[in-house]
PDB file of N, CA and C in Angstrom:
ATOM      1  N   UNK A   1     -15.763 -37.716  39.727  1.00  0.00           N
ATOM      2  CA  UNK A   1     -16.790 -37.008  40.448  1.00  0.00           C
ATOM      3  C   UNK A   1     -16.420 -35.527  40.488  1.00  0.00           C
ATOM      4  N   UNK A   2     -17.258 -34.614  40.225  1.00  0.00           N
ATOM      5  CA  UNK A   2     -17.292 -32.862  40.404  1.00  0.00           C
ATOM      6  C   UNK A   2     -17.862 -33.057  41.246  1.00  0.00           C
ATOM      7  N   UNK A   3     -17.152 -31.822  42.132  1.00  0.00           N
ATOM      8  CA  UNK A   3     -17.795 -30.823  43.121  1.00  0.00           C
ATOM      9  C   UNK A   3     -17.863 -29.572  42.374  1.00  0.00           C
ATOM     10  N   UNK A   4     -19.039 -29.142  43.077  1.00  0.00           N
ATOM     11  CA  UNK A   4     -19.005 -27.684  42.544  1.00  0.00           C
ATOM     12  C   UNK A   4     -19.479 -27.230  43.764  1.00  0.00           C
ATOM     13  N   UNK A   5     -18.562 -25.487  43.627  1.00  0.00           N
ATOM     14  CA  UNK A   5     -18.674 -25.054  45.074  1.00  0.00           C
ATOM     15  C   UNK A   5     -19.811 -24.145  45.182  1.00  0.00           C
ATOM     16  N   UNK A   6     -20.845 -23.781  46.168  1.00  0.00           N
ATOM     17  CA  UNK A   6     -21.616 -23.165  46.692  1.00  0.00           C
ATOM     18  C   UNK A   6     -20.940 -21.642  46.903  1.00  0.00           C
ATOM     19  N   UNK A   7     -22.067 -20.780  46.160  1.00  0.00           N
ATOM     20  CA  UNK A   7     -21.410 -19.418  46.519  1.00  0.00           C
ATOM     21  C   UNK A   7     -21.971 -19.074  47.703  1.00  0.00           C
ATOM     22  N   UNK A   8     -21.129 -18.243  48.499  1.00  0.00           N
ATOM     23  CA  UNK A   8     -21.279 -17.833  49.473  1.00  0.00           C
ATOM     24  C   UNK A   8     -23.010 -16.790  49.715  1.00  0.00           C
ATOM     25  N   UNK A   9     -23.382 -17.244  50.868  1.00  0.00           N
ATOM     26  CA  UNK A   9     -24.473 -15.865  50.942  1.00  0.00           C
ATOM     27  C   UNK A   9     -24.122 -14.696  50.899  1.00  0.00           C
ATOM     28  N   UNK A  10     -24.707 -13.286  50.692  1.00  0.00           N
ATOM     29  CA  UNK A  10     -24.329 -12.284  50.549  1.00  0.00           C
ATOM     30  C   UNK A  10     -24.561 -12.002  52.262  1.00  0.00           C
ATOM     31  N   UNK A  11     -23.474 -11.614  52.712  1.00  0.00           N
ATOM     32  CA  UNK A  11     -23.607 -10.983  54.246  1.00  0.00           C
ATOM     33  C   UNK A  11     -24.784  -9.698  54.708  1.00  0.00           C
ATOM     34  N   UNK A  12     -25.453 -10.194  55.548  1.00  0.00           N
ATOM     35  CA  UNK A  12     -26.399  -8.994  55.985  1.00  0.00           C
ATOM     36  C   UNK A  12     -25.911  -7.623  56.186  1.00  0.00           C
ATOM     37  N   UNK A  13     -26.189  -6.714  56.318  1.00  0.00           N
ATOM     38  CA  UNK A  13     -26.023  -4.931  56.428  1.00  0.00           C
ATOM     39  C   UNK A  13     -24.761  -5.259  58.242  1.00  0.00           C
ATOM     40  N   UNK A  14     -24.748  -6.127  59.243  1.00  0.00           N
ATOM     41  CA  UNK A  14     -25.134  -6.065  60.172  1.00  0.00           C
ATOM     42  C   UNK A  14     -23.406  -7.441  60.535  1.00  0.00           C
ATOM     43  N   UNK A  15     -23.540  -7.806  59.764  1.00  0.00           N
ATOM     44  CA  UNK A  15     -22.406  -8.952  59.750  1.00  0.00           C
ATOM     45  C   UNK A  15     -21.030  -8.800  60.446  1.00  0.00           C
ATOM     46  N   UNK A  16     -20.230  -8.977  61.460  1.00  0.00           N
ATOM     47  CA  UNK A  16     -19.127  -8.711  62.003  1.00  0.00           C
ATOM     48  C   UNK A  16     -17.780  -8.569  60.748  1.00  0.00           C
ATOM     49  N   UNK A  17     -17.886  -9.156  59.624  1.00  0.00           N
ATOM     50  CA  UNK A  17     -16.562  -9.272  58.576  1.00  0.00           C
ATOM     51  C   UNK A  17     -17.342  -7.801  58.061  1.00  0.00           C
ATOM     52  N   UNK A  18     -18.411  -7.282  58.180  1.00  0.00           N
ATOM     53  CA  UNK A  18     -18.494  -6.433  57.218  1.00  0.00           C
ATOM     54  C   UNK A  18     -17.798  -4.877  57.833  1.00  0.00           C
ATOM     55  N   UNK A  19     -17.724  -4.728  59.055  1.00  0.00           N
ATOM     56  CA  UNK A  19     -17.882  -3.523  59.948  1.00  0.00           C
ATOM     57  C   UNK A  19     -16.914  -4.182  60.997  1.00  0.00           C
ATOM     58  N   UNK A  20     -15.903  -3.321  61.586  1.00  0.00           N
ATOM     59  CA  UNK A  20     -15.155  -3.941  62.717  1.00  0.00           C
ATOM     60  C   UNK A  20     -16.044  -3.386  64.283  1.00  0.00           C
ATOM     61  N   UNK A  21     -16.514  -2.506  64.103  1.00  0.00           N
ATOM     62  CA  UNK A  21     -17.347  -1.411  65.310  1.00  0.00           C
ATOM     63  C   UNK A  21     -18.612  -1.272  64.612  1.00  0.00           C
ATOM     64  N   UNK A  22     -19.711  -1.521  65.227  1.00  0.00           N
ATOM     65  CA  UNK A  22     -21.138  -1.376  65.070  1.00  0.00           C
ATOM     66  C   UNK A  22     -21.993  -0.174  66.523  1.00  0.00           C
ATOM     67  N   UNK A  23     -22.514   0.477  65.847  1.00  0.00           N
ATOM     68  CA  UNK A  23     -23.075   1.865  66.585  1.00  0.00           C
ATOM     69  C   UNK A  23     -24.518   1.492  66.215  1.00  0.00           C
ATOM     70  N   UNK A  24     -25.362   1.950  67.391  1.00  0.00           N
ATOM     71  CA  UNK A  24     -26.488   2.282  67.398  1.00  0.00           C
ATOM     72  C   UNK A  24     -26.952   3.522  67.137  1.00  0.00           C
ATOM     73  N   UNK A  25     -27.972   3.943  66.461  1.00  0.00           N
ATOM     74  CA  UNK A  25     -27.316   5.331  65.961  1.00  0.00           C
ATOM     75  C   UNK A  25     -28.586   5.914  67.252  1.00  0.00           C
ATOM     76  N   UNK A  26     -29.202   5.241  67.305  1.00  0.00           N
ATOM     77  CA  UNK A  26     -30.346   5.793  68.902  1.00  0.00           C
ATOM     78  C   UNK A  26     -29.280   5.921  70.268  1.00  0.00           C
ATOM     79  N   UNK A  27     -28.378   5.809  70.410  1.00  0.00           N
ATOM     80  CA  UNK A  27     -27.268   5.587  71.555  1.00  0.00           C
ATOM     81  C   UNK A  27     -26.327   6.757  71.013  1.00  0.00           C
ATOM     82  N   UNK A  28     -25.878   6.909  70.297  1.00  0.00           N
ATOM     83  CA  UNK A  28     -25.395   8.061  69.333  1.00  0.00           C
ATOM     84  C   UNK A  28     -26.113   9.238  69.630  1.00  0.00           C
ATOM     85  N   UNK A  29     -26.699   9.102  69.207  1.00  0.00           N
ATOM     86  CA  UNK A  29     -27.823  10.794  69.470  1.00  0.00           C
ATOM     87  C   UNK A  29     -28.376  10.599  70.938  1.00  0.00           C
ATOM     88  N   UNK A  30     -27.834   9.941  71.843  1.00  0.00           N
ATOM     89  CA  UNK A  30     -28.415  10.104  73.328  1.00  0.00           C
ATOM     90  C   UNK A  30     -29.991   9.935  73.727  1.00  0.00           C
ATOM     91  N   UNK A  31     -30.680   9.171  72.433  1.00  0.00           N
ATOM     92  CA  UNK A  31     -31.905   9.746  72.597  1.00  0.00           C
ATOM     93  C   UNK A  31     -32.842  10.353  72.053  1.00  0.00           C
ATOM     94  N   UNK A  32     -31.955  11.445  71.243  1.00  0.00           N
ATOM     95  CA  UNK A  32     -33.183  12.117  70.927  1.00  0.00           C
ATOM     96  C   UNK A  32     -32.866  11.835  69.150  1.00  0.00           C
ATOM     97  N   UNK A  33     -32.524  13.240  68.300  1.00  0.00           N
ATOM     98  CA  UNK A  33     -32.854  12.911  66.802  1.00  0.00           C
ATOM     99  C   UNK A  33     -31.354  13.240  65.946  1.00  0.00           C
ATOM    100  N   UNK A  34     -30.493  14.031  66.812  1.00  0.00           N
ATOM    101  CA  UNK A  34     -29.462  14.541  66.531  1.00  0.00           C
ATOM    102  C   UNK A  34     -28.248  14.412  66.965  1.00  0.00           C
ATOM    103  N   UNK A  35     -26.944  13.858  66.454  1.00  0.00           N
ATOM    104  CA  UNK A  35     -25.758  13.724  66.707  1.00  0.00           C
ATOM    105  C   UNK A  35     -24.616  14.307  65.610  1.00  0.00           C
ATOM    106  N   UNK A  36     -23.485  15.071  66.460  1.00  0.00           N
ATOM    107  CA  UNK A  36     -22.567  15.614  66.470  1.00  0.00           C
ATOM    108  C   UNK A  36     -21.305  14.562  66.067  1.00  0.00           C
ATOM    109  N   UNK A  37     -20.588  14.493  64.587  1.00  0.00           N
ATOM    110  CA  UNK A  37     -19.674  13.107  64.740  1.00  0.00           C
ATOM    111  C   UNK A  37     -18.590  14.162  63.557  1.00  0.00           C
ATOM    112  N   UNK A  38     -17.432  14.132  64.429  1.00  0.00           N
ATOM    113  CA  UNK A  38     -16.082  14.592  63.424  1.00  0.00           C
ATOM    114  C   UNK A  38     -15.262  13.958  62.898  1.00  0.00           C
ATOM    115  N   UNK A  39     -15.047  14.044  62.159  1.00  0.00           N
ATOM    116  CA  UNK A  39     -13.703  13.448  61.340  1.00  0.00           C
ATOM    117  C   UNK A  39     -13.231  14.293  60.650  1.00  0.00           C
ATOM    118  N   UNK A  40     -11.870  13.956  60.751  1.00  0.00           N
ATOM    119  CA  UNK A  40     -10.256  15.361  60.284  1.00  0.00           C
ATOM    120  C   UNK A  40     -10.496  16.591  60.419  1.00  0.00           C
ATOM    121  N   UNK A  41     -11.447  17.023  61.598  1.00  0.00           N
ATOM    122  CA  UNK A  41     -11.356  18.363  61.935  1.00  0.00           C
ATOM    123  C   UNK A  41     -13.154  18.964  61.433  1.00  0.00           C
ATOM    124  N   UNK A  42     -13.774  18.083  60.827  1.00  0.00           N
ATOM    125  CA  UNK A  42     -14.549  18.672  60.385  1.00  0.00           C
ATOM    126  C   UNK A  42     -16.206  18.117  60.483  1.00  0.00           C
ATOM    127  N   UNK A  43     -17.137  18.848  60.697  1.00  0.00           N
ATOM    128  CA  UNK A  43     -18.373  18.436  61.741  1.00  0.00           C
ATOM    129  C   UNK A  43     -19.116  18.057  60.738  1.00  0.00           C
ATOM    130  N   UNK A  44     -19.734  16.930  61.105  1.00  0.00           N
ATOM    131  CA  UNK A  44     -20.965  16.518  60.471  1.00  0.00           C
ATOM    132  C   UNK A  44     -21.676  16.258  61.275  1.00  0.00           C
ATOM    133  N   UNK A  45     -23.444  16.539  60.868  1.00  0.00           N
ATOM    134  CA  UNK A  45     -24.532  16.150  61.814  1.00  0.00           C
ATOM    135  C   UNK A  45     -24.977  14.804  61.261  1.00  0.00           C
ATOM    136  N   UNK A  46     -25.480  13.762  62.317  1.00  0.00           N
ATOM    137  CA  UNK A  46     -26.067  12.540  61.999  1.00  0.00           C
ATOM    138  C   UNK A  46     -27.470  12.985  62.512  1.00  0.00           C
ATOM    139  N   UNK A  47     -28.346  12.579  61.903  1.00  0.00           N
ATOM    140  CA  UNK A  47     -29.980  12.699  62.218  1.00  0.00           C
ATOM    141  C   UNK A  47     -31.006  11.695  62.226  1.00  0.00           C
ATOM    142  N   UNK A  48     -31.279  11.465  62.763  1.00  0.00           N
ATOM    143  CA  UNK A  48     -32.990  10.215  62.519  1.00  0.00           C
ATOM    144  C   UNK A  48     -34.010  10.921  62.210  1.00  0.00           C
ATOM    145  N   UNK A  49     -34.583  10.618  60.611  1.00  0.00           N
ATOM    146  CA  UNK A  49     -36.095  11.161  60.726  1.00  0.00           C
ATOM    147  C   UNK A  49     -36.982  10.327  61.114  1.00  0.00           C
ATOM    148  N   UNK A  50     -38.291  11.156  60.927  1.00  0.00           N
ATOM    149  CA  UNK A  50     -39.666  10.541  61.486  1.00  0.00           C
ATOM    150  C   UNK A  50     -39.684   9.149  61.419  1.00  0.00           C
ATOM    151  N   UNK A  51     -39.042   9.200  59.928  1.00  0.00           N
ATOM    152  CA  UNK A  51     -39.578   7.798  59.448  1.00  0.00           C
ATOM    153  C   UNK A  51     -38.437   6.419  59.545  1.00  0.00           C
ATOM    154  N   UNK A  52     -37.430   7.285  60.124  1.00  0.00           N
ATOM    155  CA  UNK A  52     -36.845   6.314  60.519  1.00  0.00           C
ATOM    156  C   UNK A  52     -35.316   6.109  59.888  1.00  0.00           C
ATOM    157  N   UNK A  53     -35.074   7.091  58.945  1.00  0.00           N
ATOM    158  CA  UNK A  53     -34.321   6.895  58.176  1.00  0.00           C
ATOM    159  C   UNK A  53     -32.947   7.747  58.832  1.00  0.00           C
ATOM    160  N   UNK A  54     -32.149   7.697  58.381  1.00  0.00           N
ATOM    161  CA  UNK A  54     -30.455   8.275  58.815  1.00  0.00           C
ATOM    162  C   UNK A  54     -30.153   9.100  57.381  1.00  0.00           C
ATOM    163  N   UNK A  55     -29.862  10.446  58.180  1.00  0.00           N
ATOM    164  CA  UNK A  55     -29.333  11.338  56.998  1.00  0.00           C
ATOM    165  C   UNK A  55     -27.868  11.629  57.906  1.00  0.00           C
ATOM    166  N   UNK A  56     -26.788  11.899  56.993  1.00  0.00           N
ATOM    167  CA  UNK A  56     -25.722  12.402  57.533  1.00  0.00           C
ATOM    168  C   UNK A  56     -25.104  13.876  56.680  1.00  0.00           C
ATOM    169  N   UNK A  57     -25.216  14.785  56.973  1.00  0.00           N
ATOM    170  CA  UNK A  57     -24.986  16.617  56.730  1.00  0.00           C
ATOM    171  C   UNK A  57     -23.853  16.595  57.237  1.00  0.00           C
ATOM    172  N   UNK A  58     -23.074  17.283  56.117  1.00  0.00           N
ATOM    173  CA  UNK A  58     -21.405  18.389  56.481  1.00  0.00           C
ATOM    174  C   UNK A  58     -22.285  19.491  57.129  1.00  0.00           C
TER     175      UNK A  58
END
């Protein structure tokens, strides 16, 4: 008798193995459209547009 093994599903965007810390990026920006986030000294803006989308700018 074979078994054959089942591949795994591909994990959602959202999955705990994929990300150890999950952010809301509406909680992030306090609200409104714009957040302030550094790493090694150096600023980047996080943004929500209209449409919904996430841009992240040095």
């Amino acid at each position: 008798m074979t078994f054959l093994a089942r591949p795994e599903p591909e994990p959602g965007p959202l999955l705990p193995r994929q990300a150890e810390h999950v952010h809301d990026a509406r909680v992030l920006t306090g609200g409104g459209s714009t957040a302030l986030i550094v790493l090694d000294g150096q600023i980047y803006t996080l943004r929500i547009t209209r449409a919904g989308k996430l841009i992240l700018t040095k």
